[in-house]
Protein backbone atom coordinates (compact mmCIF):
# COMPACT_ATOMS: atom_id res chain seq x y z
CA UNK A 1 0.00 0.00 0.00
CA UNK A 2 1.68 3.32 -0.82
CA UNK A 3 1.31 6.76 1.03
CA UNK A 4 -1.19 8.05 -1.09
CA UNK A 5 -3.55 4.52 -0.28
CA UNK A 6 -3.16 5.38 3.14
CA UNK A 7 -4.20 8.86 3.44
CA UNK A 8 -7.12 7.86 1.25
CA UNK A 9 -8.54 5.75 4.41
CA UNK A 10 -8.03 7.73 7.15
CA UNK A 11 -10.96 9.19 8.79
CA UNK A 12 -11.03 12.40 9.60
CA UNK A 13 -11.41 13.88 12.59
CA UNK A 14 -13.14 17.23 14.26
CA UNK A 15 -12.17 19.91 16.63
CA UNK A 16 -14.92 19.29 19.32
CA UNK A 17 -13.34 18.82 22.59
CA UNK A 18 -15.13 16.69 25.64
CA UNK A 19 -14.92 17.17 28.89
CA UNK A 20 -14.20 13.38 30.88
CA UNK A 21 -17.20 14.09 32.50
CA UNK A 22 -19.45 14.62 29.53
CA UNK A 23 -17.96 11.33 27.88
CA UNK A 24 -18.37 9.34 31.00
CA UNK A 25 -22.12 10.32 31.14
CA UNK A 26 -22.41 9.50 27.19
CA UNK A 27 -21.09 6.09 27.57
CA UNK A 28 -23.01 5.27 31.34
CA UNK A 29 -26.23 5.99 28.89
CA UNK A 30 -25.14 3.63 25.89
CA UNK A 31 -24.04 0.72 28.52
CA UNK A 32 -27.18 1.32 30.29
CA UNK A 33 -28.68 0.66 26.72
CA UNK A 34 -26.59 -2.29 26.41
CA UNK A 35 -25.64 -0.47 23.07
CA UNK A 36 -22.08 -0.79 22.05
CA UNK A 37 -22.75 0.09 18.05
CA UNK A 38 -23.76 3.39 19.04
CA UNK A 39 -21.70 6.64 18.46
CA UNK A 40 -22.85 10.48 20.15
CA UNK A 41 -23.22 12.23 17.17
CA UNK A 42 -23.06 15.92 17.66
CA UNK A 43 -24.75 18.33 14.61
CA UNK A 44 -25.52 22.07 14.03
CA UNK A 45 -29.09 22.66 12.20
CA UNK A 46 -31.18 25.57 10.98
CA UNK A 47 -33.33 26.59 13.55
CA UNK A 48 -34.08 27.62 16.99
CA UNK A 49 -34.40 32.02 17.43
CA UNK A 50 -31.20 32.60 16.92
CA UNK A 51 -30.77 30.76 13.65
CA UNK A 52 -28.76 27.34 14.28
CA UNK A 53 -29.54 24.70 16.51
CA UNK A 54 -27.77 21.90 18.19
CA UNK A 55 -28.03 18.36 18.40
CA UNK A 56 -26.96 15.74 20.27
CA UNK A 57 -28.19 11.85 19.98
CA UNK A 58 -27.08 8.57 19.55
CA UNK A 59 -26.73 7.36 16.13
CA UNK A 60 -25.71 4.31 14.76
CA UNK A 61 -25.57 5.25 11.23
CA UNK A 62 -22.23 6.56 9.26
CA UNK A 63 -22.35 9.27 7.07
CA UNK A 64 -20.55 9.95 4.21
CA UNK A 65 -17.57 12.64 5.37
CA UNK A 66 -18.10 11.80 9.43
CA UNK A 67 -15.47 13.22 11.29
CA UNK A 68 -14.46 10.72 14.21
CA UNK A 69 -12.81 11.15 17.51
CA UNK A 70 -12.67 8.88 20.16
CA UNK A 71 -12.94 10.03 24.20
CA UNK A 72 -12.11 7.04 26.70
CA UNK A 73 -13.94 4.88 24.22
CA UNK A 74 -17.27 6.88 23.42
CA UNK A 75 -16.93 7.73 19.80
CA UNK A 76 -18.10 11.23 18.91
CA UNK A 77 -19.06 11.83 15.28
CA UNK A 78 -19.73 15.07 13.67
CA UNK A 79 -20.95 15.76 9.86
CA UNK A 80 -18.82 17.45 7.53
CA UNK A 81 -21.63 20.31 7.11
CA UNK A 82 -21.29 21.12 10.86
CA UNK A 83 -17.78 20.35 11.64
CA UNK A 84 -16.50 23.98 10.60
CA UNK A 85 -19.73 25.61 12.97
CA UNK A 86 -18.27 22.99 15.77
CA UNK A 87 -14.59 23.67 15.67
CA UNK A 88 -12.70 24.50 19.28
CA UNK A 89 -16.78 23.75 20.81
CA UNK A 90 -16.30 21.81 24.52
CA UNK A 91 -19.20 19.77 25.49
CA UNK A 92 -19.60 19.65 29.12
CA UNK A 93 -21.89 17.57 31.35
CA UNK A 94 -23.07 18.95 34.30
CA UNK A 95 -25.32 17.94 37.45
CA UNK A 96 -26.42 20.63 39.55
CA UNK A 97 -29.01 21.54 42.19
CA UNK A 98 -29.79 24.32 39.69
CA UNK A 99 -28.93 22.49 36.13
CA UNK A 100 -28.65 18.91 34.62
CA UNK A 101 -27.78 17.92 31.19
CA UNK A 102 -24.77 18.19 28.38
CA UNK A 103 -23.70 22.12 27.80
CA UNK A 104 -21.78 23.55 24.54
CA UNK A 105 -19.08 25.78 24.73
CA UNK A 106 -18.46 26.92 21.28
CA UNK A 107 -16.10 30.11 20.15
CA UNK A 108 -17.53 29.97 16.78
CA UNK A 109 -20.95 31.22 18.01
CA UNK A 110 -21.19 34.79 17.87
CA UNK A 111 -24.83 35.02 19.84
CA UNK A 112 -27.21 32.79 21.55
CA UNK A 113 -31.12 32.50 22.62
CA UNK A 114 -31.60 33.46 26.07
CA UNK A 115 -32.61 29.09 26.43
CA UNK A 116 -29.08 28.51 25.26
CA UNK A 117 -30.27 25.67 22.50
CA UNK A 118 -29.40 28.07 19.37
CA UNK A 119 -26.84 30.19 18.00
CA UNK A 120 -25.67 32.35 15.31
């Protein structure tokens, strides 16, 4: 196989960071599921007041152009369309008296809804 044949399989990977904590909580869910074929796949829509949304699931499926990175074996996957909205983002988890539930950090958003679930 020559250099070029390698380079050609690689898949690439994305700029979203994870926090341990956020992964840990990610794969507690799957293995709760009893789901090991699952990835968190982590996407930027239209929508939402300020104009782009996020999502985060569990998907099973691969994409053409998936970006892949692995965090203390939960893969995270993000589409090619949303990687460049996603780069530098940190997803956090967090479990508060006051607040439960994954948070997004993200430099590339330049505004946000006052509910936090869309940017612009």
């Amino acid at each position: 196989m020559t250099v070029e044949n390698i380079a050609d399989t690689q898949v690439p990977t994305h700029g979203v960071e994870l926090t341990d904590a956020a992964a840990a909580k990610a794969k507690a869910l799957l293995d709760q599921e009893g789901r090991t074929d699952m990835c968190l796949r982590i996407a930027v829509q239209p929508g939402g007041c300020a104009g782009l949304r996020y999502q985060l699931f569990f998907d099973e499926r691969t994409l053409d152009g998936d970006a892949r990175r692995d965090f203390n074996g939960l893969t995270v996957v993000v589409d090619r369309m949303s990687a460049p909205y996603l780069q530098g983002a940190l997803i956090d988890f967090v479990d508060t008296i006051e607040k439960q539930g994954f948070t997004i950090d993200n430099p590339n958003a330049g505004g946000s809804c006052a509910c936090g679930d869309s940017f612009n």
